[in-house]
N, C-alpha and C. Protein backbone atom coordinates (compact mmCIF):
# COMPACT_ATOMS: atom_id res chain seq x y z
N UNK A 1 0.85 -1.18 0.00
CA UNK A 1 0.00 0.00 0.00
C UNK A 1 0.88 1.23 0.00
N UNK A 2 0.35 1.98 -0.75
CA UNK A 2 0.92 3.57 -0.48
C UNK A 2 0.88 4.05 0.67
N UNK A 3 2.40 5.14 0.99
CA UNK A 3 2.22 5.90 2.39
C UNK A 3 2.19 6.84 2.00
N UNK A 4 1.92 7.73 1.00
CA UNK A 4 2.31 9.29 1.08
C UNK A 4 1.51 10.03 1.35
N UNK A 5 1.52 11.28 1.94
CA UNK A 5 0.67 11.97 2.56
C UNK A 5 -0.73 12.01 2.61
N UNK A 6 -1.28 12.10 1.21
CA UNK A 6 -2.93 12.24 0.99
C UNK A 6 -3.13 10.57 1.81
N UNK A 7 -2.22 9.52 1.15
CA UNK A 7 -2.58 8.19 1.27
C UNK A 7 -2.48 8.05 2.62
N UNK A 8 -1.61 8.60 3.67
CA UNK A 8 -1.82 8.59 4.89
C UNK A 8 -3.18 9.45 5.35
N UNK A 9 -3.16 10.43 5.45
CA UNK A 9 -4.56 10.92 5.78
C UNK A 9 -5.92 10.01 5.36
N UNK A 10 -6.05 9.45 4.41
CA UNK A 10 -7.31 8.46 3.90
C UNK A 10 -7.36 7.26 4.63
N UNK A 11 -6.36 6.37 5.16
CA UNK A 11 -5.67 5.59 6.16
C UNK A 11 -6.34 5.47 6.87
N UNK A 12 -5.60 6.87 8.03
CA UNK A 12 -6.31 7.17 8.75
C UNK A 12 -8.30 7.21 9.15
N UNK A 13 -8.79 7.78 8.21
CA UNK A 13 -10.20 7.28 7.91
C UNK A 13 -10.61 6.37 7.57
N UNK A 14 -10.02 5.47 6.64
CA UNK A 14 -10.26 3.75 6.53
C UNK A 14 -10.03 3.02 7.92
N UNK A 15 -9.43 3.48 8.37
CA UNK A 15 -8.76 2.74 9.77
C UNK A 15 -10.01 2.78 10.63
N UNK A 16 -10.44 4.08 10.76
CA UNK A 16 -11.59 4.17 11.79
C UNK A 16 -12.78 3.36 11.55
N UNK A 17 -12.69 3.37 10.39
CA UNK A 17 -14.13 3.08 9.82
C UNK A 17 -13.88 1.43 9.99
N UNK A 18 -12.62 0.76 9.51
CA UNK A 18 -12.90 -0.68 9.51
C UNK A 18 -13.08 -0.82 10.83
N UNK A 19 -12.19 -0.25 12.21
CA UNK A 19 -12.44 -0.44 13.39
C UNK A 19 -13.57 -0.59 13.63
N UNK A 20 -14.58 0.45 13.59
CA UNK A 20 -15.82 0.34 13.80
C UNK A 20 -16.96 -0.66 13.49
N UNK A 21 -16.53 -1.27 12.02
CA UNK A 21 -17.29 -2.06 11.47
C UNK A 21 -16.52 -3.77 11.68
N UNK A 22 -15.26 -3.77 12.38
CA UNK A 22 -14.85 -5.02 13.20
C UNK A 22 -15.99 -5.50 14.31
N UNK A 23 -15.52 -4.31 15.02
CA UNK A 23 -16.57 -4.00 15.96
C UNK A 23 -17.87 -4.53 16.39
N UNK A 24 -18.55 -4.19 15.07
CA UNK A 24 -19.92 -4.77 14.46
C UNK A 24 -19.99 -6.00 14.21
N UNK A 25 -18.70 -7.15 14.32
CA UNK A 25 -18.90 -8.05 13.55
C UNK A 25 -19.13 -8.56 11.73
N UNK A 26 -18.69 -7.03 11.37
CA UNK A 26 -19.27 -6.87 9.94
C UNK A 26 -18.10 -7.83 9.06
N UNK A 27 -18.03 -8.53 8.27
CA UNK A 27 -16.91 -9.50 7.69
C UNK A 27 -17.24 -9.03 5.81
N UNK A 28 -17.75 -8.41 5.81
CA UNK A 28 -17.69 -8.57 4.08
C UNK A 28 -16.30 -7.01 3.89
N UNK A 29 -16.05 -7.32 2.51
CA UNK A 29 -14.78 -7.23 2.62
C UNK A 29 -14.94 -5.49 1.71
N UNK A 30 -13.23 -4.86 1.71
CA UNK A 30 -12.85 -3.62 1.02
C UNK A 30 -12.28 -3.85 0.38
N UNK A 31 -12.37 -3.12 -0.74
CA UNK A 31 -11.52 -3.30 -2.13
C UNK A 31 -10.70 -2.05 -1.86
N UNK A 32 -9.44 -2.69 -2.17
CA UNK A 32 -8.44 -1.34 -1.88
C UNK A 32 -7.20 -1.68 -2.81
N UNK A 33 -6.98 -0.32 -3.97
CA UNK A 33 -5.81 -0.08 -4.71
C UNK A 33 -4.79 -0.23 -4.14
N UNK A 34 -3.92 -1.19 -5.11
CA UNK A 34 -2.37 -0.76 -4.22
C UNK A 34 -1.64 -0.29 -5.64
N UNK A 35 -0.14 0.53 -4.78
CA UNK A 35 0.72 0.86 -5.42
C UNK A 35 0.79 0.66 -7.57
N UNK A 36 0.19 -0.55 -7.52
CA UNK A 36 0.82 -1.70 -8.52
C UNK A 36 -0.34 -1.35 -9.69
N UNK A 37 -1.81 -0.56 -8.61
CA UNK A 37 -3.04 -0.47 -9.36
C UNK A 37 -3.56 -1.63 -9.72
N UNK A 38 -3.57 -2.86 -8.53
CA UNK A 38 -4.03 -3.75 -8.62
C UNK A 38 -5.06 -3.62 -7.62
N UNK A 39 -5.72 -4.80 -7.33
CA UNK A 39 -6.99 -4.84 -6.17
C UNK A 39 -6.58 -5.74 -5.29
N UNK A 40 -6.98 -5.07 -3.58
CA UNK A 40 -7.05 -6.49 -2.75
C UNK A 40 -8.08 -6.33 -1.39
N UNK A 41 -8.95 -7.31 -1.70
CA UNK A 41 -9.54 -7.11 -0.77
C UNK A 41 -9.42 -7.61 0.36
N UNK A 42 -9.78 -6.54 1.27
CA UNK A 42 -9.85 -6.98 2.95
C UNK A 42 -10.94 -7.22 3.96
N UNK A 43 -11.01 -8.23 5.04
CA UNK A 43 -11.89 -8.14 6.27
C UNK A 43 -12.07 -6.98 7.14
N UNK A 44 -13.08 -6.22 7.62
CA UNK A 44 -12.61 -5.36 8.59
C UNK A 44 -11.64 -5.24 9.40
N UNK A 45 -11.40 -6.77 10.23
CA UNK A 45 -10.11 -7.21 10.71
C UNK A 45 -9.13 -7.36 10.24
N UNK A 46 -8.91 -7.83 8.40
CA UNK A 46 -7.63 -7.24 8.01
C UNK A 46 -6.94 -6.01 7.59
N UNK A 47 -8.04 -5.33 7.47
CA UNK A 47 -7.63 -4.18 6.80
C UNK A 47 -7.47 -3.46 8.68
N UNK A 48 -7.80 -3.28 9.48
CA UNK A 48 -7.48 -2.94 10.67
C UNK A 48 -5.97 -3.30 11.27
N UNK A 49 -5.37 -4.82 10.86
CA UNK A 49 -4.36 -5.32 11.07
C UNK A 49 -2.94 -4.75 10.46
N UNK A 50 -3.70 -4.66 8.76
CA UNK A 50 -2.67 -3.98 7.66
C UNK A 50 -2.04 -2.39 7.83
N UNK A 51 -3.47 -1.89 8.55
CA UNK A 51 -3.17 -0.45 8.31
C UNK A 51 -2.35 -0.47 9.74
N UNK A 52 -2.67 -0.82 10.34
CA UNK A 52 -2.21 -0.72 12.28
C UNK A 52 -0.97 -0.93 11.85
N UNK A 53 -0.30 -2.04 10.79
CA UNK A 53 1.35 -1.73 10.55
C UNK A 53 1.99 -1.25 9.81
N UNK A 54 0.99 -0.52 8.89
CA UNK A 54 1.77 0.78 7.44
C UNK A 54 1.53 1.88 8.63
N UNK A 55 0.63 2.55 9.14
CA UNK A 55 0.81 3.22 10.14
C UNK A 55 1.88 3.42 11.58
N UNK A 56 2.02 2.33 11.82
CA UNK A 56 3.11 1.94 12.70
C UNK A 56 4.51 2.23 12.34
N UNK A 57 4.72 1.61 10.96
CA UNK A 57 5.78 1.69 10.12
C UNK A 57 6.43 3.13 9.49
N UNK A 58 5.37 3.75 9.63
CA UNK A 58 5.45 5.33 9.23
C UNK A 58 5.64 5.84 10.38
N UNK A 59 5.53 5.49 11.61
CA UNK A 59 5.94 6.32 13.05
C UNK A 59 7.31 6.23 12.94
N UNK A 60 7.77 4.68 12.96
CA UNK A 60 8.95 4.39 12.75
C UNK A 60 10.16 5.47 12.31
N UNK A 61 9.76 5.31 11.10
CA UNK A 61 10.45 6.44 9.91
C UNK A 61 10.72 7.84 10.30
N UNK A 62 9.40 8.51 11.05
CA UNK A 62 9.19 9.52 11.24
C UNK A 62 10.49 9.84 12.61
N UNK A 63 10.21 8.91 13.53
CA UNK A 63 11.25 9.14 15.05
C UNK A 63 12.74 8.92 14.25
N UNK A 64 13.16 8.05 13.31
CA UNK A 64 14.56 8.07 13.04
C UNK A 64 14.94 9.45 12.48
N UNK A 65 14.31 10.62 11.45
CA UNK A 65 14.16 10.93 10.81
C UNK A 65 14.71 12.48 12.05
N UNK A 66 13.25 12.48 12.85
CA UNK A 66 13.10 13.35 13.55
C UNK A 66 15.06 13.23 14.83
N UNK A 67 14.97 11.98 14.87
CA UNK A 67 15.97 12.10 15.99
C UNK A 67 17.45 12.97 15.23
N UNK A 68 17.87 11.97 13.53
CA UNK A 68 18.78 12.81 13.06
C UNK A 68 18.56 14.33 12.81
N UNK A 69 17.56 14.76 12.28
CA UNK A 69 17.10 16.18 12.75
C UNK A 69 17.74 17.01 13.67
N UNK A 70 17.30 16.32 14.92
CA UNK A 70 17.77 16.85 16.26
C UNK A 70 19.24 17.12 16.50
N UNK A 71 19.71 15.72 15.80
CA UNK A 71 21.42 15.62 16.14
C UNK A 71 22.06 16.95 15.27
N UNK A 72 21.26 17.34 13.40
CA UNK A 72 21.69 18.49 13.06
C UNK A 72 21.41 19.49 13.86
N UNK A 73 20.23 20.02 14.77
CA UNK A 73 19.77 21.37 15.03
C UNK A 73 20.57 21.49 16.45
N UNK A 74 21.28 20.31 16.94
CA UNK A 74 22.00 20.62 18.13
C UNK A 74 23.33 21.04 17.48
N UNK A 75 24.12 20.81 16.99
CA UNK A 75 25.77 20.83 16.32
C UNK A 75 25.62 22.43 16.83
N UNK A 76 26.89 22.37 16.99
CA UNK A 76 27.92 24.14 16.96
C UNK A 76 28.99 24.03 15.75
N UNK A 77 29.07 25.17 15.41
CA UNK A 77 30.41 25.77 14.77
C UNK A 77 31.81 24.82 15.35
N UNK A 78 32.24 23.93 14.11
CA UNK A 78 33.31 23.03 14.42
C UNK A 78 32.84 21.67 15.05
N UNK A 79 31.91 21.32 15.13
CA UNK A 79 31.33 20.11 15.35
C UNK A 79 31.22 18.74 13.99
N UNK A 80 31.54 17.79 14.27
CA UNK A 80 31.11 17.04 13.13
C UNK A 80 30.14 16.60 12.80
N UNK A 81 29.09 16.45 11.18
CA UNK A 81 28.34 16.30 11.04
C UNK A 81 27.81 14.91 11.45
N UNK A 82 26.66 14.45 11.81
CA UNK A 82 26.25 12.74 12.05
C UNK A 82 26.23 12.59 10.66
N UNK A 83 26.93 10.96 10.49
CA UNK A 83 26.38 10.53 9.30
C UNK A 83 24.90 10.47 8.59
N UNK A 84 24.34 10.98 7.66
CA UNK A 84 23.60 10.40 6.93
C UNK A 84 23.24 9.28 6.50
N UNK A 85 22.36 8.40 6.73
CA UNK A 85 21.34 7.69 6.46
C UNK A 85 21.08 7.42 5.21
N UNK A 86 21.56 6.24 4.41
CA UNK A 86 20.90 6.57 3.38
C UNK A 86 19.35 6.28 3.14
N UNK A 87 18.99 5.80 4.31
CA UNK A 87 17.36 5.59 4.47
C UNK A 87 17.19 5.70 5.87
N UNK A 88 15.97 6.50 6.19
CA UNK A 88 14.89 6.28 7.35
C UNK A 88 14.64 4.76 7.46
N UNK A 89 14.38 3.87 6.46
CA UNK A 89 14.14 2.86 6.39
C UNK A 89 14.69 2.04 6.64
N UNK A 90 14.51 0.91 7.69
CA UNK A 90 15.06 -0.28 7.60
C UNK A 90 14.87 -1.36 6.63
């Protein structure tokens, strides 16, 4: 599945909504685009499962991201730079 911004924000609202309809016991399924512009459908409970770890996975990213951040906005004049990352990603 896509993470990028719009696709996170929509997520987010799919997320609630399957929660809710887990909830319910509701089992018929979502059709949801991926990346590839293929189809796959999900249970309320999977699509609750899936998103709980593209969401998760994007916190991830975000704290490595944010921590090297930090390590630049602390440095002084004559300090060495932290290496770069060539990915947030593991």
């Amino acid at each position: 599945l896509q993470a990028g911004t719009r696709d996170r924000s929509n997520w987010v609202g799919i997320f609630q909504v399957a929660s809710i309809r887990k909830e319910a016991g509701v089992t018929d399924t979502t059709r949801i685009r991926t990346y590839e512009n293929t189809f796959v459908e999900f249970t309320p409970a999977e699509l609750v499962d899936v998103l709980l770890t593209l969401l998760s996975g994007i916190d991830e990213v975000y704290s490595k991201y944010w921590t090297f951040k930090d390590a630049v906005l602390q440095l002084n004049v004559g300090d060495d730079l932290p290496e770069l990352p060539l990915s947030f990603v593991d």
